[in-house]
Protein backbone atom coordinates (compact mmCIF):
# COMPACT_ATOMS: atom_id res chain seq x y z
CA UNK A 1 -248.12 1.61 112.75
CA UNK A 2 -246.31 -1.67 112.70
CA UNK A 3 -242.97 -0.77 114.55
CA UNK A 4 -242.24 -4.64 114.72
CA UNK A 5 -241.24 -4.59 110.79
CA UNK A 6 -239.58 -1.36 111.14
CA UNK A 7 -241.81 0.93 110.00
CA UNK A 8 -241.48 3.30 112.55
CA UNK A 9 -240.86 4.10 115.91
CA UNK A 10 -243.24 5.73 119.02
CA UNK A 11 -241.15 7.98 121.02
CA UNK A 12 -241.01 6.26 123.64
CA UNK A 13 -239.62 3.09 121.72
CA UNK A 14 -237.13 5.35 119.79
CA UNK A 15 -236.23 6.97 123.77
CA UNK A 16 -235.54 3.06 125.12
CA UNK A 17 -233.64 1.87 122.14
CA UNK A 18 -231.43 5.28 123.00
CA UNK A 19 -230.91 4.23 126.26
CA UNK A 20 -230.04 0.46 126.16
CA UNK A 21 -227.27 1.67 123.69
CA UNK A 22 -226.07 4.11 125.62
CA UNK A 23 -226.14 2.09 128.75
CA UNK A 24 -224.45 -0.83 126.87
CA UNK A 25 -221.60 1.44 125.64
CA UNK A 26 -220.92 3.46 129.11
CA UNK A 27 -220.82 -0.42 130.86
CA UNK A 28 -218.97 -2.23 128.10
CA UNK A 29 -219.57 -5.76 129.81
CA UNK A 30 -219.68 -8.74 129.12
CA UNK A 31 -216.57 -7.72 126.56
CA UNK A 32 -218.98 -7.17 123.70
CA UNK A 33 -219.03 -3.24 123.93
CA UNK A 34 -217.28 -3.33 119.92
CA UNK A 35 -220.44 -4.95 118.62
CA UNK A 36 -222.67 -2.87 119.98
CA UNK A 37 -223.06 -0.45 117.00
CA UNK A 38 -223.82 -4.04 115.01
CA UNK A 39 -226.77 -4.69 117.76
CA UNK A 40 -230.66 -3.90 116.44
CA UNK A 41 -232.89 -4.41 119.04
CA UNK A 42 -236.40 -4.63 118.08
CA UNK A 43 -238.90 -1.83 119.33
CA UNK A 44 -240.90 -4.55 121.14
CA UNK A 45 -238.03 -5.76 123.18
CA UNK A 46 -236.57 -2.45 123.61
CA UNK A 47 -239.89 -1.23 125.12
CA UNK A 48 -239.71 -4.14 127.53
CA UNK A 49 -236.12 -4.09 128.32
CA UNK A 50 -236.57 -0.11 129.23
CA UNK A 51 -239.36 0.00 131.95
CA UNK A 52 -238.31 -3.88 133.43
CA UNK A 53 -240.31 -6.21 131.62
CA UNK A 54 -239.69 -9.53 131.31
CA UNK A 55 -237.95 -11.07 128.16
CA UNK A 56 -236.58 -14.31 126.81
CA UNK A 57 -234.47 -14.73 124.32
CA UNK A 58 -234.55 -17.45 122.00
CA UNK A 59 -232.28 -18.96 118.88
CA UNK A 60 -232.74 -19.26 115.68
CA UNK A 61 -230.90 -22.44 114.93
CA UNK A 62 -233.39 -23.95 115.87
CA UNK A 63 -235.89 -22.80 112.72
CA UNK A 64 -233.40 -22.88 109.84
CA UNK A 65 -231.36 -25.94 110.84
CA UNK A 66 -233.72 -27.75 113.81
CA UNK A 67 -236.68 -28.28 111.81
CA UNK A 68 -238.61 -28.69 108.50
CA UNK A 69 -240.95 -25.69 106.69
CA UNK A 70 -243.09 -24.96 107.32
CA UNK A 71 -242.67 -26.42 110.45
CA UNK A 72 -239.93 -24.62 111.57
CA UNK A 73 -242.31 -21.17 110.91
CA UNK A 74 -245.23 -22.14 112.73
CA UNK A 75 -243.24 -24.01 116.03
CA UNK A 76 -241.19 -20.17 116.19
CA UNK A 77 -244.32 -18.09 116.15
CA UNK A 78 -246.28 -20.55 118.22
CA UNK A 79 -243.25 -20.36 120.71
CA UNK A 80 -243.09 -16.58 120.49
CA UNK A 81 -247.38 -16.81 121.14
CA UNK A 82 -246.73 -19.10 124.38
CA UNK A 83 -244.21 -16.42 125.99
CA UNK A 84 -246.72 -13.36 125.79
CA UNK A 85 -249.25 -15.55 127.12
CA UNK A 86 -246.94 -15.95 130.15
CA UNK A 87 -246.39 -11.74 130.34
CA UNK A 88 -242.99 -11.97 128.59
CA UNK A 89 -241.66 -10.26 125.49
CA UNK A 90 -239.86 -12.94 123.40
CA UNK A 91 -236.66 -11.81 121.23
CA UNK A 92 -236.03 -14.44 118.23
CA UNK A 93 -232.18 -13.71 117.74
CA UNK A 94 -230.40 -13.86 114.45
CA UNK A 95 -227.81 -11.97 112.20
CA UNK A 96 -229.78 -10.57 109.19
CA UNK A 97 -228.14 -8.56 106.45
CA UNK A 98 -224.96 -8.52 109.01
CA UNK A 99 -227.00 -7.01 111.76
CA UNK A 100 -227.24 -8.17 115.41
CA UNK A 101 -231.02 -8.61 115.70
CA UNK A 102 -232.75 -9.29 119.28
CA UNK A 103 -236.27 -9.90 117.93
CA UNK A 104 -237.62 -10.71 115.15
CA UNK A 105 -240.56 -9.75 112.96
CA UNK A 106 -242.73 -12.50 111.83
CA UNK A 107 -241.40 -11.39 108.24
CA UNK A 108 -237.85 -12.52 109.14
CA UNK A 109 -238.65 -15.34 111.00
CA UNK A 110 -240.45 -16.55 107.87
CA UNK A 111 -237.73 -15.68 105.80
CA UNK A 112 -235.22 -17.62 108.03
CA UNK A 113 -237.91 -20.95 107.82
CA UNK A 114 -237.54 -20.33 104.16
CA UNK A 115 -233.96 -20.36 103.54
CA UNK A 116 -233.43 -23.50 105.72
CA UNK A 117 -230.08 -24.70 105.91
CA UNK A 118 -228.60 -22.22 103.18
CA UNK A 119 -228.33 -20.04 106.32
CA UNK A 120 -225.53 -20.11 107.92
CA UNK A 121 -225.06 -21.57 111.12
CA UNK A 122 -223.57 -18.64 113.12
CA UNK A 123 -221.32 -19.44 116.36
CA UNK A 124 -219.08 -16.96 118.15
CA UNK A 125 -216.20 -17.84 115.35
CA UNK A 126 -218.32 -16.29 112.43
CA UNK A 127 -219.91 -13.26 113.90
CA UNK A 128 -217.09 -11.28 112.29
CA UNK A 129 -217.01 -12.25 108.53
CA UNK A 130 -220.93 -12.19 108.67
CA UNK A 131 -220.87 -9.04 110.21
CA UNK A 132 -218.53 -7.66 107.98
CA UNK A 133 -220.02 -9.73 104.76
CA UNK A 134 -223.58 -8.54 105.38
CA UNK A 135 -224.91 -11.89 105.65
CA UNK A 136 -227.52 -13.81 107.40
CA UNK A 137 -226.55 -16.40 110.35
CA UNK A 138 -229.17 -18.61 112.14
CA UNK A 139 -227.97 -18.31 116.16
CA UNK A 140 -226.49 -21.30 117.86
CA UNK A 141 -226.92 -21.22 121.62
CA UNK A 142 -223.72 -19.59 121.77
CA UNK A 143 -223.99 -16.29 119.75
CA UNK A 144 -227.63 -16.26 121.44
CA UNK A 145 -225.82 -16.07 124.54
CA UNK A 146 -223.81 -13.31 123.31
CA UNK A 147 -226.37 -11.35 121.61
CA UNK A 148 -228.43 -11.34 124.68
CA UNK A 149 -225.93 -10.16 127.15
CA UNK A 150 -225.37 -7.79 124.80
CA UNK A 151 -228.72 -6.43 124.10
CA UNK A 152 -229.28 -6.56 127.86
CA UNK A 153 -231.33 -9.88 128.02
CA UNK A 154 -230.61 -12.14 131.05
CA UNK A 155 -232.74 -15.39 130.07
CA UNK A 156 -232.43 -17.62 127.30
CA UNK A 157 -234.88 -20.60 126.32
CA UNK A 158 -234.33 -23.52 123.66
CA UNK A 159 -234.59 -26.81 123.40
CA UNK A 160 -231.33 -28.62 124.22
CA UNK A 161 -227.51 -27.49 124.32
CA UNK A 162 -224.92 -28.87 122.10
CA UNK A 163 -221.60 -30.37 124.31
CA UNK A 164 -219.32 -33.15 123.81
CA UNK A 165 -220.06 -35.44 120.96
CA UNK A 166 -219.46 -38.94 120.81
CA UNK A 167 -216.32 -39.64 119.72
CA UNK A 168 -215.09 -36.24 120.70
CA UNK A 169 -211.42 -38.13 122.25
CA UNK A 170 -210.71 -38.75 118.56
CA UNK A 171 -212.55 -36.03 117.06
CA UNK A 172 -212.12 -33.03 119.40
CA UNK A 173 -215.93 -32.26 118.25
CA UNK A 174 -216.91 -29.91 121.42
CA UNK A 175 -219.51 -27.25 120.68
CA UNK A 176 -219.00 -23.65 121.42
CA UNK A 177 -222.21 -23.39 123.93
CA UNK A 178 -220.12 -24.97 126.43
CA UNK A 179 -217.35 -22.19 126.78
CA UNK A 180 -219.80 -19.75 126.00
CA UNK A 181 -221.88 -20.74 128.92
CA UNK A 182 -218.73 -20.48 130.94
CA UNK A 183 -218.12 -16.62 129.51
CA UNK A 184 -221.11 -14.90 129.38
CA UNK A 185 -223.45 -14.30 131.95
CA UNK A 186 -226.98 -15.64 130.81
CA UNK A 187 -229.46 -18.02 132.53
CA UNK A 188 -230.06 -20.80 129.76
CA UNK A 189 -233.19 -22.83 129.99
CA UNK A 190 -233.30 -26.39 128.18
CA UNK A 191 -234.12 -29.53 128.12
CA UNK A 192 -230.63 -31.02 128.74
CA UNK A 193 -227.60 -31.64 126.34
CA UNK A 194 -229.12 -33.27 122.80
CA UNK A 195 -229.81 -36.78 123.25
CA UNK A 196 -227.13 -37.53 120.41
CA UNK A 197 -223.98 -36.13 122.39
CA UNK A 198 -221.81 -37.82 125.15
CA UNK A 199 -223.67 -36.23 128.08
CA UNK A 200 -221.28 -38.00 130.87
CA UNK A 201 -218.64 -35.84 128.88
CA UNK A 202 -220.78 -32.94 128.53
CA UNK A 203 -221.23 -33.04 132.33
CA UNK A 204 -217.36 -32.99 133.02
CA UNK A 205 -216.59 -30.44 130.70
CA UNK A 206 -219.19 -27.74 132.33
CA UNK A 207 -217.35 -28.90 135.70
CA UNK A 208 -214.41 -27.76 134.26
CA UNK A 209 -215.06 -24.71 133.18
CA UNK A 210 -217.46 -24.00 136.66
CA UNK A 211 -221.19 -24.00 135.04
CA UNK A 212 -223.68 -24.71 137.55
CA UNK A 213 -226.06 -27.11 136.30
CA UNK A 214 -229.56 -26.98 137.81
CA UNK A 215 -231.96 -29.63 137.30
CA UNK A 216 -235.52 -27.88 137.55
CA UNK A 217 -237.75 -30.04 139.74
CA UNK A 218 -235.29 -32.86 139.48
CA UNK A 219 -232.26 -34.17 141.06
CA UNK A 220 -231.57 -36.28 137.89
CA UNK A 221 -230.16 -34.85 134.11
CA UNK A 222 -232.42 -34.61 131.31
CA UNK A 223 -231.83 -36.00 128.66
CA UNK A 224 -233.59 -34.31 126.08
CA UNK A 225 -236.17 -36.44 124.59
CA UNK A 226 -236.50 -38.10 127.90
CA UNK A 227 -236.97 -37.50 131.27
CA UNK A 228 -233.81 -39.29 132.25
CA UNK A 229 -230.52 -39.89 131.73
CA UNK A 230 -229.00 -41.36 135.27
CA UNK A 231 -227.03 -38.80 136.02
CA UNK A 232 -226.65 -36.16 138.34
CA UNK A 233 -227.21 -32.90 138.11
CA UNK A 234 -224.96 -30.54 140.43
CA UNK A 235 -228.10 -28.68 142.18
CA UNK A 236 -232.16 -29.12 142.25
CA UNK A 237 -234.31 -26.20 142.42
CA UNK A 238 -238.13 -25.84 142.46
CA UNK A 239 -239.22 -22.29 141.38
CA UNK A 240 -238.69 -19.61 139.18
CA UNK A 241 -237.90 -17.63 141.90
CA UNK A 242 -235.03 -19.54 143.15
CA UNK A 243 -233.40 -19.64 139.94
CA UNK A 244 -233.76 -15.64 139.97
CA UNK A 245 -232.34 -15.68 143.00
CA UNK A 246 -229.35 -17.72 141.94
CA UNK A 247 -228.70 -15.90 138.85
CA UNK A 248 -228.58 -12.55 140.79
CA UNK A 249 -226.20 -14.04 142.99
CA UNK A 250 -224.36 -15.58 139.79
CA UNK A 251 -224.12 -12.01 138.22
CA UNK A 252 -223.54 -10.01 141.17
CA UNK A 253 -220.31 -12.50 142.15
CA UNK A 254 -219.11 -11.67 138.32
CA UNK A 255 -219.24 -15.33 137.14
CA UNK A 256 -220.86 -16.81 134.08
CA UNK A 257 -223.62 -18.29 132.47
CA UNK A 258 -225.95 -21.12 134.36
CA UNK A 259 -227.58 -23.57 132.84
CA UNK A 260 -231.14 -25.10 133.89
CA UNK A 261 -232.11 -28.48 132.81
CA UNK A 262 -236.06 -29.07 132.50
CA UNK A 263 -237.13 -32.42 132.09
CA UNK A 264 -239.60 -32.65 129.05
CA UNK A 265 -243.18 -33.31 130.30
CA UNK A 266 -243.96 -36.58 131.34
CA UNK A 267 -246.81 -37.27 128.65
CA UNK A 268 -244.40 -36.30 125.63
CA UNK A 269 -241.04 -38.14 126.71
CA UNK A 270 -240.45 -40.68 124.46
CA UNK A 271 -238.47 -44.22 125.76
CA UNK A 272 -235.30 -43.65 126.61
CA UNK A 273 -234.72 -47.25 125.02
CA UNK A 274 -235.74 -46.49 121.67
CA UNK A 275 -234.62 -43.23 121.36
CA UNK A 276 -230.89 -45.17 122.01
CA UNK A 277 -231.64 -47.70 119.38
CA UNK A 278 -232.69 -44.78 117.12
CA UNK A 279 -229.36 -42.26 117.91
CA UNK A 280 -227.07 -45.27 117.73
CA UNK A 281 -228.25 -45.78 113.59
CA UNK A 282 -227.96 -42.44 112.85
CA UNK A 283 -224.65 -42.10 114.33
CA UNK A 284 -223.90 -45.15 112.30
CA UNK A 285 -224.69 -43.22 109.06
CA UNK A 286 -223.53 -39.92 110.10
CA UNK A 287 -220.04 -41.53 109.77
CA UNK A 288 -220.34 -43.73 106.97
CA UNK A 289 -221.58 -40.75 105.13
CA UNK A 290 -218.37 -38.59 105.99
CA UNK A 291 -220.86 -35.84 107.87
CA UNK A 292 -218.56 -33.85 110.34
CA UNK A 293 -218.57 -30.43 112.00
CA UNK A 294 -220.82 -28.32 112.48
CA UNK A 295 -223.41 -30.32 110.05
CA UNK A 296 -223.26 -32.79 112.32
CA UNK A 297 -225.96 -32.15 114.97
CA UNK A 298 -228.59 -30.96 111.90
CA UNK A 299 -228.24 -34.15 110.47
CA UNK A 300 -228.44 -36.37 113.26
CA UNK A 301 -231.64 -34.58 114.33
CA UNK A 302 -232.90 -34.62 110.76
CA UNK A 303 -232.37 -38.35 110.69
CA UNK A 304 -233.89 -39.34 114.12
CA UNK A 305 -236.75 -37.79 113.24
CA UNK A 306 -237.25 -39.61 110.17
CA UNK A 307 -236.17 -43.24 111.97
CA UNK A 308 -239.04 -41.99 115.19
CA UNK A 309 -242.26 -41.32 112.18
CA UNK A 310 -241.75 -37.76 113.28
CA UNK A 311 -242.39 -38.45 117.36
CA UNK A 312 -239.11 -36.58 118.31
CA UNK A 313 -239.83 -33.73 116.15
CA UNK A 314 -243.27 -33.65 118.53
CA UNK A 315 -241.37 -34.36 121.52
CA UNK A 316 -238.61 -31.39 120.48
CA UNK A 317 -241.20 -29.21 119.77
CA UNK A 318 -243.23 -29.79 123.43
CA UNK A 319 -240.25 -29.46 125.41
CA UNK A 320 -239.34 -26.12 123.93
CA UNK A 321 -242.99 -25.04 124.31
CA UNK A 322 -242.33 -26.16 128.28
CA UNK A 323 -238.66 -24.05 128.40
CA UNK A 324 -240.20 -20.87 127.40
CA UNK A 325 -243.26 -20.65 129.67
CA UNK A 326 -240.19 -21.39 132.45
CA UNK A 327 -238.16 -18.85 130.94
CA UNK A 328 -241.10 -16.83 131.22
CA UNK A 329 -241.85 -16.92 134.58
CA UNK A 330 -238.01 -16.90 135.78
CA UNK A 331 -237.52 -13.30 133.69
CA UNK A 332 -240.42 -12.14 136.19
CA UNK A 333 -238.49 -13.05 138.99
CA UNK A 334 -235.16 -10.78 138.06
């Protein structure tokens, strides 16, 4: 029986998705109780979620507007491969048919990979109408966030966060993810803010709005495709169990999100010289081309990628690959 596409439940599956609703309604946190009849939570996850196993939850973003198919496809499954490795159940999150899905089936990730950017990119403003339109939404960072806390799913892995963009004193262009990391009470793994934002910005911003940012063997922020970005972070920490212990503490003092900066691995950073060179162009054409919004960051990437031969689409892919096994072994810890 293949419960993962939805052909059927085990009783015990059918028992824990019961009970994480019911749990979820009687507790209403988080503020999300009214979407909770919207919520699917795949039998895998549900399984997990009921007898304390570890999960990480993961956007999807990342497959319809991050990367190129089949690409996109094969990076998501490969991702989803290196979690179980690690003893962790991963849960892809999307909005499908104007469902609130916490994991996937390799069927709908596929089908997300194949629609590309004619998916919507779904933040906390368009939950609603897609909801309510029956639609499909790829998951920024932010309704990942949301979908997780509601589905009862306390870590989150991806690649980077969005933040301030350049510009953003004119332009006001300040992504979601930051005041949802402020809200809702999820530990998010990454890589650092995207390379292509104003991170000194991005940095005062989470002050504002009290985010603890953690730099995960480093004292320094990451800065995506590199290693370094001379900045500091607020706190260093060294284990997965330390940033257990600091989320517990996080939740348990009724405060929000954290977020965990790991520096991509030292033999796939690329030079934090070039990659400068490279951003600074396709800013350059991002304007002169009239791009704004929230097609914005999916070009940018898009166009580094082209101007690197393809090395920060390897370097993007390896430092989500080295989120999730952290993610991993953090969810053990909680």
């Amino acid at each position: 029986m293949d419960t993962q596409e939805g052909h059927g439940l085990s009783f015990l599956e059918s028992m824990s998705q019961d009970k994480i609703r019911h749990d979820m309604l009687k507790a209403g946190t988080h503020g999300h109780a009214s979407l909770n009849a919207h919520l699917d939570v795949a039998p895998e996850v549900a399984a997990a979620l009921a007898v304390g196993r570890p999960v990480v939850a993961l956007e999807s973003t990342i497959i319809s507007h991050g990367m190129p198919y089949p690409q996109n496809v094969e990076t998501a499954l490969r991702v989803e491969a290196a979690i179980r490795a690690c003893g962790a159940v991963p849960a892809t999150i999307a909005v499908l048919g104007g469902r609130l899905k916490a994991g996937l089936s390799a069927s709908e990730i596929e089908h997300l990979g194949a629609m590309g950017r004619s998916v919507a990119k779904a933040s906390r403003r368009d939950l609603a109408l897609l909801v309510a339109r029956k639609a499909d939404g790829a998951c920024t960072v932010a309704t990942t966030m949301i979908i997780a806390a509601m589905a009862g799913i306390k870590v989150f892995a991806t690649g980077g966060i969005g933040g301030v963009h350049r510009g953003a004193s004119e332009t006001f262009d300040i992504s979601a993810d930051l005041e949802e990391l402020a809200r809702t009470s999820v530990l998010v793994i990454c890589a650092g803010p995207k390379a292509i934002l104003d991170l000194p910005r991005t940095l005062e911003y989470l002050e504002t709005k009290g985010v603890p940012v953690i730099g995960y063997g480093t004292s320094e922020l990451p800065a995506f495709y590199t290693r370094t970005s001379g900045l500091p972070v607020d706190y260093r920490v060294d284990s997965p169990e330390e940033l257990a212990a600091a989320f517990r503490t996080q939740q348990e003092l009724g405060l929000g999100g954290i977020l965990v900066c790991n520096p991509i691995p030292e033999a796939h950073a690329m030079d934090p010289a070039r990659v400068q060179r490279v951003i600074e162009q396709a800013l350059a054409e991002c304007e002169a081309q009239g791009i704004h919004g929230k097609e914005i960051t999916p070009f940018l990437l898009a166009r580094v990628c082209e101007l690197t031969g393809g090395d920060s689409l390897s370097a993007n892919i390896e430092l989500v690959l080295n989120n999730v096994r952290l993610a991993a072994q953090t969810a053990a810890c909680l």
